[in-house]
Structure formats: structure tokens, C-alpha cells
PDB file of N, CA and C in Angstrom:
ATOM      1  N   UNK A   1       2.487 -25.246 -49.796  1.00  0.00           N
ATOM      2  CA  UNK A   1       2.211 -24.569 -48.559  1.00  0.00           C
ATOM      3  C   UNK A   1       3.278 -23.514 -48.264  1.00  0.00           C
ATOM      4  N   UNK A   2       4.864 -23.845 -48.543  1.00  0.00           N
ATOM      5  CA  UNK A   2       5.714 -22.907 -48.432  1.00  0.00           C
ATOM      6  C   UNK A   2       5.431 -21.803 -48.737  1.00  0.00           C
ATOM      7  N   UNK A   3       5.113 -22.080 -50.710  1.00  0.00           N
ATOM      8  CA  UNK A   3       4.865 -20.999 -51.027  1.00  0.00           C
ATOM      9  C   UNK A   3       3.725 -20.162 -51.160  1.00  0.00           C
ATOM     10  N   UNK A   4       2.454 -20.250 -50.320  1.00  0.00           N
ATOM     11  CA  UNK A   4       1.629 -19.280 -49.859  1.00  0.00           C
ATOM     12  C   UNK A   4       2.090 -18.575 -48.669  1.00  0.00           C
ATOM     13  N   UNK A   5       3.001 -19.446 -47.663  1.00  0.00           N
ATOM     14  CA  UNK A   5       3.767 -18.775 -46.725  1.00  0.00           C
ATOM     15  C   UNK A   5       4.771 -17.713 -47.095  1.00  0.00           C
ATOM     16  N   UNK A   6       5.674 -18.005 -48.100  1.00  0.00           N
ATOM     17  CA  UNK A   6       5.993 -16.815 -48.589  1.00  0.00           C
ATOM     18  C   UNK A   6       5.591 -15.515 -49.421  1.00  0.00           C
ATOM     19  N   UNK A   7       4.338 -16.392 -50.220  1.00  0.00           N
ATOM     20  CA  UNK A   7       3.576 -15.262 -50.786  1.00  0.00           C
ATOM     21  C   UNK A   7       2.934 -13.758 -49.759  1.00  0.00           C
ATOM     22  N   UNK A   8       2.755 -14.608 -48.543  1.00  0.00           N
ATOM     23  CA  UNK A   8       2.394 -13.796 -47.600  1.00  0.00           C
ATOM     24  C   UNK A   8       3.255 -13.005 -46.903  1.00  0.00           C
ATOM     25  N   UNK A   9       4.303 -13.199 -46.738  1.00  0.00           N
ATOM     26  CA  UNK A   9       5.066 -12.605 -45.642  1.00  0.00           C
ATOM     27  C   UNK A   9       5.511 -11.532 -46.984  1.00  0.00           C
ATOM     28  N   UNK A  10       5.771 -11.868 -48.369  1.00  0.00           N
ATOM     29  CA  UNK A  10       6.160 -10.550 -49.283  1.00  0.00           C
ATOM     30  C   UNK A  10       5.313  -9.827 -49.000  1.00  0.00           C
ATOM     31  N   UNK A  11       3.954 -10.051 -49.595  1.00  0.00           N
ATOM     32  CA  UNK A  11       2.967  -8.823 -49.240  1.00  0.00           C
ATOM     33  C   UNK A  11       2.861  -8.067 -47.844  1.00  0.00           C
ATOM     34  N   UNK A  12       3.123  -9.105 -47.016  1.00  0.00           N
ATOM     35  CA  UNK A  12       3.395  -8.033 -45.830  1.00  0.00           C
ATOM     36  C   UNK A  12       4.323  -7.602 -45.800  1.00  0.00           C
ATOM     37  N   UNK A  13       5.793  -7.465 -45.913  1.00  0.00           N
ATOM     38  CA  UNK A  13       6.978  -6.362 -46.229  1.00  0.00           C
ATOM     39  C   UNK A  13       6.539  -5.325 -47.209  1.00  0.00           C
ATOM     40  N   UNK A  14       5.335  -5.553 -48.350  1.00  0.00           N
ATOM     41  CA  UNK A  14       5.498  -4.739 -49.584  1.00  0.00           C
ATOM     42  C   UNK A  14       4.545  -3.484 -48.144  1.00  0.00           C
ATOM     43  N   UNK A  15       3.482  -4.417 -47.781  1.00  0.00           N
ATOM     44  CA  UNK A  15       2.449  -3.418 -47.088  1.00  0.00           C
ATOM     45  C   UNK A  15       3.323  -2.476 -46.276  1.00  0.00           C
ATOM     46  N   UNK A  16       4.373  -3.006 -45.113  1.00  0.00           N
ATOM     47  CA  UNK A  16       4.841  -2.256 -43.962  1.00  0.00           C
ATOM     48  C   UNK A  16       5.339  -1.496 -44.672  1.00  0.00           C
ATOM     49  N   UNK A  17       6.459  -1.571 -45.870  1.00  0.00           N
ATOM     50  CA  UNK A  17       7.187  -0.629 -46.292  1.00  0.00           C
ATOM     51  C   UNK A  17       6.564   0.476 -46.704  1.00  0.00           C
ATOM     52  N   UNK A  18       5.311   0.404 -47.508  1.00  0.00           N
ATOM     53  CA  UNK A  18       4.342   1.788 -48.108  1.00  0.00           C
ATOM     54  C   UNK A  18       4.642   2.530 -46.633  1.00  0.00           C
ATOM     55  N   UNK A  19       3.805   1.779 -45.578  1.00  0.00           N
ATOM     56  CA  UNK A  19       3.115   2.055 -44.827  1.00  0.00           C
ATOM     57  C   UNK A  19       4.463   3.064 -43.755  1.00  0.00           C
ATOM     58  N   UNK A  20       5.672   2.591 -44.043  1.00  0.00           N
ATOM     59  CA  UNK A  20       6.998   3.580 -43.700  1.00  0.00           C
ATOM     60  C   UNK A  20       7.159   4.225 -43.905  1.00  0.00           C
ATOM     61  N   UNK A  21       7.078   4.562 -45.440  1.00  0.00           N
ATOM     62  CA  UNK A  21       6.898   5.617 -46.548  1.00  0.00           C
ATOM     63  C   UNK A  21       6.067   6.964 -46.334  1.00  0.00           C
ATOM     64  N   UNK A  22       4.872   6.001 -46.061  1.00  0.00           N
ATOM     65  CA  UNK A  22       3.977   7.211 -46.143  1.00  0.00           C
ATOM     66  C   UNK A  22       3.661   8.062 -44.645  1.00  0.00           C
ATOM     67  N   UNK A  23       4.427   7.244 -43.437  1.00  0.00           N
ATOM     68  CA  UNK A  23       4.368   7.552 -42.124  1.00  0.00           C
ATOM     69  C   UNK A  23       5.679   8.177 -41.983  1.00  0.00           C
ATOM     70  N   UNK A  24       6.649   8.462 -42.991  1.00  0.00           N
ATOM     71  CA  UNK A  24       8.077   9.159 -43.128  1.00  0.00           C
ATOM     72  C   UNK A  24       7.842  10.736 -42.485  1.00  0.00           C
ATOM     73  N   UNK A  25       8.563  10.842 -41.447  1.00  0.00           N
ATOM     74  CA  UNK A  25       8.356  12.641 -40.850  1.00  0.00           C
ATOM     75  C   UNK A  25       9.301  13.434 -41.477  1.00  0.00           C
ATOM     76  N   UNK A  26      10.119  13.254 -42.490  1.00  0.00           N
ATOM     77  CA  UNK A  26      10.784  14.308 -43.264  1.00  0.00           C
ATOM     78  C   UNK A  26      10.333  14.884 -44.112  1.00  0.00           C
ATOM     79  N   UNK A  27       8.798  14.698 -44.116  1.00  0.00           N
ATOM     80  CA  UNK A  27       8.456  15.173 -44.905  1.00  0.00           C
ATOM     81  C   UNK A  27       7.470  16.526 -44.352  1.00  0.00           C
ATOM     82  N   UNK A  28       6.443  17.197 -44.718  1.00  0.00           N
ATOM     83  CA  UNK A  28       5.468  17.988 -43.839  1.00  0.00           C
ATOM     84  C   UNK A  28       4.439  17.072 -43.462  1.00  0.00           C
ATOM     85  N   UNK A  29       4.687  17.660 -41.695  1.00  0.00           N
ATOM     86  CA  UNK A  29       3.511  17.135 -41.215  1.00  0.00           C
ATOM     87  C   UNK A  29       1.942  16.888 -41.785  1.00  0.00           C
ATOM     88  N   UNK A  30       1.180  16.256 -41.157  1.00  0.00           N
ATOM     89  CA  UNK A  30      -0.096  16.472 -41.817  1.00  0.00           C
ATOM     90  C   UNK A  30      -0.592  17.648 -41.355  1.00  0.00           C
ATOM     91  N   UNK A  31      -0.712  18.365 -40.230  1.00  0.00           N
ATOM     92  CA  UNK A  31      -1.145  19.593 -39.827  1.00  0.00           C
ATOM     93  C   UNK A  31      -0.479  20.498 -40.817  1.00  0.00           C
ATOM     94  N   UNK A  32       0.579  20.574 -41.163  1.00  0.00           N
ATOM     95  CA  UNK A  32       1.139  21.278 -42.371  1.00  0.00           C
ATOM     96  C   UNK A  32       0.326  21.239 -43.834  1.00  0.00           C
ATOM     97  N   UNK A  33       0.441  20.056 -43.988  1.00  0.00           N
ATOM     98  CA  UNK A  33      -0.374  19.630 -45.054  1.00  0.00           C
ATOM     99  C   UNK A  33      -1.806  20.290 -45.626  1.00  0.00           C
ATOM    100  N   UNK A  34      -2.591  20.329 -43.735  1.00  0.00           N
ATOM    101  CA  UNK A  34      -3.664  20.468 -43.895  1.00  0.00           C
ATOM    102  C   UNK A  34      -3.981  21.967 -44.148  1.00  0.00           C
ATOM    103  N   UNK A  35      -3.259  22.494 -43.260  1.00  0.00           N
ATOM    104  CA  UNK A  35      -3.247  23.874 -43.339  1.00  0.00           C
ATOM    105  C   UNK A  35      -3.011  24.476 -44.744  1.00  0.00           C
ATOM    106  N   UNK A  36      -1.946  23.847 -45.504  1.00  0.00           N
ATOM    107  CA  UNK A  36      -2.072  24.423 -47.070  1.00  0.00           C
ATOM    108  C   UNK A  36      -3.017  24.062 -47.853  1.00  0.00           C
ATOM    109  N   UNK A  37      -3.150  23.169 -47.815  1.00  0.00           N
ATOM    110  CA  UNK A  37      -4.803  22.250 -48.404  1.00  0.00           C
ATOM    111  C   UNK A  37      -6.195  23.316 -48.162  1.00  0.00           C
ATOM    112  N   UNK A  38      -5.800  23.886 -46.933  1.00  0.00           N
ATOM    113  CA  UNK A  38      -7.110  24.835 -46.348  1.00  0.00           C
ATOM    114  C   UNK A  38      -6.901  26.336 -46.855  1.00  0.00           C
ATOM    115  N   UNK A  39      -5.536  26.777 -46.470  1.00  0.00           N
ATOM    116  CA  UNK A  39      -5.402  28.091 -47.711  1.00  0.00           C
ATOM    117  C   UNK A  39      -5.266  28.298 -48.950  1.00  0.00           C
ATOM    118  N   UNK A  40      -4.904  27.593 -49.815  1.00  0.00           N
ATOM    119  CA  UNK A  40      -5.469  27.122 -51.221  1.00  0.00           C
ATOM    120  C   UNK A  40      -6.626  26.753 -51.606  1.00  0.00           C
ATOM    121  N   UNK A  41      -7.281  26.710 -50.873  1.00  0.00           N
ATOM    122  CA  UNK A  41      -8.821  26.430 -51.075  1.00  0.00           C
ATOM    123  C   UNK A  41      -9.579  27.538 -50.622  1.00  0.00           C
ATOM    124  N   UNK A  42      -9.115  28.335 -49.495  1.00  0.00           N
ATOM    125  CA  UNK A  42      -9.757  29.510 -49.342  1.00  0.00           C
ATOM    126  C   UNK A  42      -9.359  30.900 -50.271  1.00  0.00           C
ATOM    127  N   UNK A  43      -8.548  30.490 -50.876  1.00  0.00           N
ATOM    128  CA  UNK A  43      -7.515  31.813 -51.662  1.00  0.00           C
ATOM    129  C   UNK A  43      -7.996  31.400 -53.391  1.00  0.00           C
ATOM    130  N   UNK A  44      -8.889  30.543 -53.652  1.00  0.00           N
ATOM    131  CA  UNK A  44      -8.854  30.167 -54.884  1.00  0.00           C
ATOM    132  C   UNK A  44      -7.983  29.723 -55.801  1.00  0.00           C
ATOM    133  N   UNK A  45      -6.906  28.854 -55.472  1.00  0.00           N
ATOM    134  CA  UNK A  45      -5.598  28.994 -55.981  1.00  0.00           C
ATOM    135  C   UNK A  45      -6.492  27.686 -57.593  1.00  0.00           C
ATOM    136  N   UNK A  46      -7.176  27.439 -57.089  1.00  0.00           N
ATOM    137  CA  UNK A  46      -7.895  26.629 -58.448  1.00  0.00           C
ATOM    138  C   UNK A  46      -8.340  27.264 -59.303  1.00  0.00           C
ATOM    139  N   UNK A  47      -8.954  28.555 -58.994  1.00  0.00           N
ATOM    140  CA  UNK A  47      -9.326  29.361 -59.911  1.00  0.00           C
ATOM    141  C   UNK A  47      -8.434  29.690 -61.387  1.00  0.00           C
ATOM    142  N   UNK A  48      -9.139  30.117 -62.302  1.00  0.00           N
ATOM    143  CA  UNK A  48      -8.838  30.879 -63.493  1.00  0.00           C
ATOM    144  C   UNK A  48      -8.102  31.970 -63.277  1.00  0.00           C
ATOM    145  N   UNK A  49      -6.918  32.764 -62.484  1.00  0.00           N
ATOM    146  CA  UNK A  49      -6.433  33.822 -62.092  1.00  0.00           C
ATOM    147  C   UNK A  49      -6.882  34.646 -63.758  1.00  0.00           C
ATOM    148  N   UNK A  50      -7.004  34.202 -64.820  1.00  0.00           N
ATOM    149  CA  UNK A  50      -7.549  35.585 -66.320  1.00  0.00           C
ATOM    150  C   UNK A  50      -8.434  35.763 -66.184  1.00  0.00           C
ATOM    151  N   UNK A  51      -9.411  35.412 -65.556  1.00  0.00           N
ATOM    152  CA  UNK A  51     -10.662  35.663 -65.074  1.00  0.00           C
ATOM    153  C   UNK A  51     -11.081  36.078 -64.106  1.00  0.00           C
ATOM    154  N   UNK A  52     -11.253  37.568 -63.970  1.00  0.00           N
ATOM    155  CA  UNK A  52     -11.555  38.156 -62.999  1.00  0.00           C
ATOM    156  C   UNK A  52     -12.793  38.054 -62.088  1.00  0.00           C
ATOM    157  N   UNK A  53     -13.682  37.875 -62.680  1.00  0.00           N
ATOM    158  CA  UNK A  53     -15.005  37.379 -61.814  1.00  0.00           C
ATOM    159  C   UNK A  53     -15.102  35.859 -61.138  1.00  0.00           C
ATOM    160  N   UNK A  54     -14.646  34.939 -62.139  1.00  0.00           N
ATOM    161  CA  UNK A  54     -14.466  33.478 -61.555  1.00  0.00           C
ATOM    162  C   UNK A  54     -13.571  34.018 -60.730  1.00  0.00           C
ATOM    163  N   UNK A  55     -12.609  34.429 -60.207  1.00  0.00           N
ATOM    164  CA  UNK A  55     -11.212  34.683 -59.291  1.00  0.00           C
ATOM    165  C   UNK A  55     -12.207  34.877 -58.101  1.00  0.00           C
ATOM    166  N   UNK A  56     -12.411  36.079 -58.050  1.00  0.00           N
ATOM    167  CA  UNK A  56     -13.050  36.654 -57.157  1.00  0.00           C
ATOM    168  C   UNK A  56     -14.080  36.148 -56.523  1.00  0.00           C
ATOM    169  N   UNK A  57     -15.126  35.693 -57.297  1.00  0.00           N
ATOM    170  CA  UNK A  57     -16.605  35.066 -56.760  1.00  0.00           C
ATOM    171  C   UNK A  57     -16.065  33.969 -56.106  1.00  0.00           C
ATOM    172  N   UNK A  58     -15.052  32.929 -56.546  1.00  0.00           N
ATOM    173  CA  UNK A  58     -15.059  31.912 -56.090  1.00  0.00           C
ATOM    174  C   UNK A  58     -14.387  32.130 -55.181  1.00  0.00           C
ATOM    175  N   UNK A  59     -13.088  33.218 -54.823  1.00  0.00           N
ATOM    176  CA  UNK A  59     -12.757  33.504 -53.008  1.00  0.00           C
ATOM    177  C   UNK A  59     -13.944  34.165 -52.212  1.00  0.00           C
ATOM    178  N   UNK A  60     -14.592  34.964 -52.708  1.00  0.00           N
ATOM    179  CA  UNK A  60     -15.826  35.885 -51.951  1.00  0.00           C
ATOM    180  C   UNK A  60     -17.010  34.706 -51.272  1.00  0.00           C
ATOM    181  N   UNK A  61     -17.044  33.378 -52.455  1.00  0.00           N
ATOM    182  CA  UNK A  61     -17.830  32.468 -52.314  1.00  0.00           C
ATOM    183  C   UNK A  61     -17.670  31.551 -51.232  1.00  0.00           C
ATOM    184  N   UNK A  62     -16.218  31.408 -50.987  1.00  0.00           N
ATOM    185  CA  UNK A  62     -15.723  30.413 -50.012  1.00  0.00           C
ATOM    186  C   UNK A  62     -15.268  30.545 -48.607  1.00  0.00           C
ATOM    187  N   UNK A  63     -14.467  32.309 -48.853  1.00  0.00           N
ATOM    188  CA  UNK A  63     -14.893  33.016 -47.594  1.00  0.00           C
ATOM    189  C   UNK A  63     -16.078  32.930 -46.597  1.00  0.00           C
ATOM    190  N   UNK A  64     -17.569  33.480 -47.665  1.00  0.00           N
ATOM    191  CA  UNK A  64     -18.611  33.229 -47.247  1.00  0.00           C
ATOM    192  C   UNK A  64     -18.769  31.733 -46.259  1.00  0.00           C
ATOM    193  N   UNK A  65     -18.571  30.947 -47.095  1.00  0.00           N
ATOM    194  CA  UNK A  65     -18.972  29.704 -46.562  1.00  0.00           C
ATOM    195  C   UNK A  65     -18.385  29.545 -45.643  1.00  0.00           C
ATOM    196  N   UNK A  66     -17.319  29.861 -44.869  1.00  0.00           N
ATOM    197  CA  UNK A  66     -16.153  29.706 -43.900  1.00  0.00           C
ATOM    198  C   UNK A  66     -16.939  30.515 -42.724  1.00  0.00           C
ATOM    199  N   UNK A  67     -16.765  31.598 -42.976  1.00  0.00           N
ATOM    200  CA  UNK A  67     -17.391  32.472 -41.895  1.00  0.00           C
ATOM    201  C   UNK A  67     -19.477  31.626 -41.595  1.00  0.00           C
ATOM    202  N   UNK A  68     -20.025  31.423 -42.449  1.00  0.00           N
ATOM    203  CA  UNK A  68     -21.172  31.001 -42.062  1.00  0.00           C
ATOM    204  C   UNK A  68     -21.199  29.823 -41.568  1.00  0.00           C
ATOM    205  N   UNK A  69     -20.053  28.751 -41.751  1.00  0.00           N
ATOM    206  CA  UNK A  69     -19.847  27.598 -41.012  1.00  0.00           C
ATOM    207  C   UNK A  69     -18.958  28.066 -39.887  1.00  0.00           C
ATOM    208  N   UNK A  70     -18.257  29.132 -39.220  1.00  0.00           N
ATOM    209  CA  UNK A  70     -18.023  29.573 -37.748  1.00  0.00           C
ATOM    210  C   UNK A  70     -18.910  30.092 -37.247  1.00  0.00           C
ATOM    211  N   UNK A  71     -20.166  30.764 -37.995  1.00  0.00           N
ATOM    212  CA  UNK A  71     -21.063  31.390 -37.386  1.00  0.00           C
ATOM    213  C   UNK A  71     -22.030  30.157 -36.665  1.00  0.00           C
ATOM    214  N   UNK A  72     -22.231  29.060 -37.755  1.00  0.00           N
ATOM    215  CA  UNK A  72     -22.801  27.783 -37.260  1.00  0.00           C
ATOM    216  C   UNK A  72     -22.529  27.177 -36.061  1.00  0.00           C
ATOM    217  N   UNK A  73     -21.264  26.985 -36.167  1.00  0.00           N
ATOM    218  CA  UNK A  73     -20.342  26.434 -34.926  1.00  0.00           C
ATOM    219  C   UNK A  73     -20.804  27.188 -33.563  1.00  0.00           C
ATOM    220  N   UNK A  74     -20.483  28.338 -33.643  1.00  0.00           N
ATOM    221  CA  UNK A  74     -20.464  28.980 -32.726  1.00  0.00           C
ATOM    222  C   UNK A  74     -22.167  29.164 -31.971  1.00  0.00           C
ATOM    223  N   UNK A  75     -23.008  29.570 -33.078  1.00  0.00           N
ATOM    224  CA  UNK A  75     -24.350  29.106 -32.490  1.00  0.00           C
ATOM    225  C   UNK A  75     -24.655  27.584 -31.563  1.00  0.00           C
ATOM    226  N   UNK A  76     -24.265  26.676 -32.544  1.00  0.00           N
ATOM    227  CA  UNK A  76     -24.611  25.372 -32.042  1.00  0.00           C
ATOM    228  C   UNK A  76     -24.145  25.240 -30.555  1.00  0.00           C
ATOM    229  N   UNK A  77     -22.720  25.278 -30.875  1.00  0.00           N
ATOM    230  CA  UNK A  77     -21.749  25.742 -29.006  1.00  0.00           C
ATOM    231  C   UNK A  77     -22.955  26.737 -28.277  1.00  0.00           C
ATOM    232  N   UNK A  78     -23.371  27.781 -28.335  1.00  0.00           N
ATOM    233  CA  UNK A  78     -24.146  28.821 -27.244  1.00  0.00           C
ATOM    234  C   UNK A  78     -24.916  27.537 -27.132  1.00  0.00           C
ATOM    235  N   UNK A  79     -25.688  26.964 -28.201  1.00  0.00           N
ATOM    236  CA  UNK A  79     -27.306  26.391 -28.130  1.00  0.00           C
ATOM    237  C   UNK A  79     -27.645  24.998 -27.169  1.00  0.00           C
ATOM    238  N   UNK A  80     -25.998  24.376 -27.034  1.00  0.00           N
ATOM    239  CA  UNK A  80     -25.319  23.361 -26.340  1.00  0.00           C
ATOM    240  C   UNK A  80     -24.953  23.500 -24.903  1.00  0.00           C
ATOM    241  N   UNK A  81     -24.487  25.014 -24.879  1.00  0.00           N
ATOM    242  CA  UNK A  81     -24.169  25.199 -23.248  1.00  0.00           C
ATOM    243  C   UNK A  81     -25.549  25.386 -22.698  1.00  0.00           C
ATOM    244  N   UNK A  82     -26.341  26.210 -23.139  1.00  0.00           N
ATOM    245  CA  UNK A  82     -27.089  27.119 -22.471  1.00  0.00           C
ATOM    246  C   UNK A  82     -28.264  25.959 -22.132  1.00  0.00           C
ATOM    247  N   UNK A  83     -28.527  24.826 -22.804  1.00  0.00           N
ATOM    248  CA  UNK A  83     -29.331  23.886 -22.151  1.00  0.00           C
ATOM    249  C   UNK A  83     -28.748  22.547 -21.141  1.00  0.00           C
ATOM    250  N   UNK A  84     -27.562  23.045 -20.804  1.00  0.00           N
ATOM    251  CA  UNK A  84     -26.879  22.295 -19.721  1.00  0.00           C
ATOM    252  C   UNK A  84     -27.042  22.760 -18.615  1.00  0.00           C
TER     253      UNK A  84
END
């Protein structure tokens, strides 16, 4: 019985400690995080930079999608007020 009692209380130190780790603020925020996560993805940084058409299509491509999902947004918002 002890030792499931201790089996347990390790795993819970192993858990809290990740869980310190990964909640550590010296590191970048998550809004930081996110924000590079979001311009690297809009800038193609995945892309093939020797490849000029993959480069391009795939920022021209994602742009697109950005602006047509604010255009979305922004419809839905008018389509939301205006029947209140």
C-alpha cells in the first residue's frame, strides 16, 4: 500500500514539474508565440524559397485566405447586428 502511495505522489511531482516548465514566463509568451506561428505561416517561411512559383503562390494563396476569412468575419458581424 505504501508503495502505490508513493508511486503516486512521484508521478505527481514528475506531472507538476512539466507542468512548471512548460508554464515558465522566461520564456515568450504565448501571444508571442502565436503571433510568429501566424507570420510564418502567412510569409511562407515553409516554402521552397528556389522555387519561385511554389514561394509565391503559396504567400498569394494564404494571403488570399486571410483576407477572405476577414471578409467572412466581418460579414457575419454586419449579418449579426443588423438582425438585433
Amino acid at each position: 500500500m505504501a508503495s502505490r502511495d508513493q508511486d503516486r505522489e512521484t508521478e505527481s511531482r514528475r506531472i507538476l514539474d512539466r507542468v512548471m516548465r512548460e508554464a515558465d514566463s522566461s520564456g515568450p509568451s504565448m501571444v508571442t508565440r502565436t503571433a510568429r506561428q501566424a507570420r510564418d505561416r502567412i510569409s511562407a517561411s515553409d516554402a521552397d524559397p528556389s522555387d519561385p512559383i511554389e514561394y509565391w503562390g503559396t504567400r498569394i494563396g494564404r494571403v488570399l485566405g486571410l483576407v477572405l476569412c476577414a471578409v467572412l468575419l466581418v460579414w457575419l458581424a454586419s449579418f449579426v447586428l443588423q438582425n438585433m
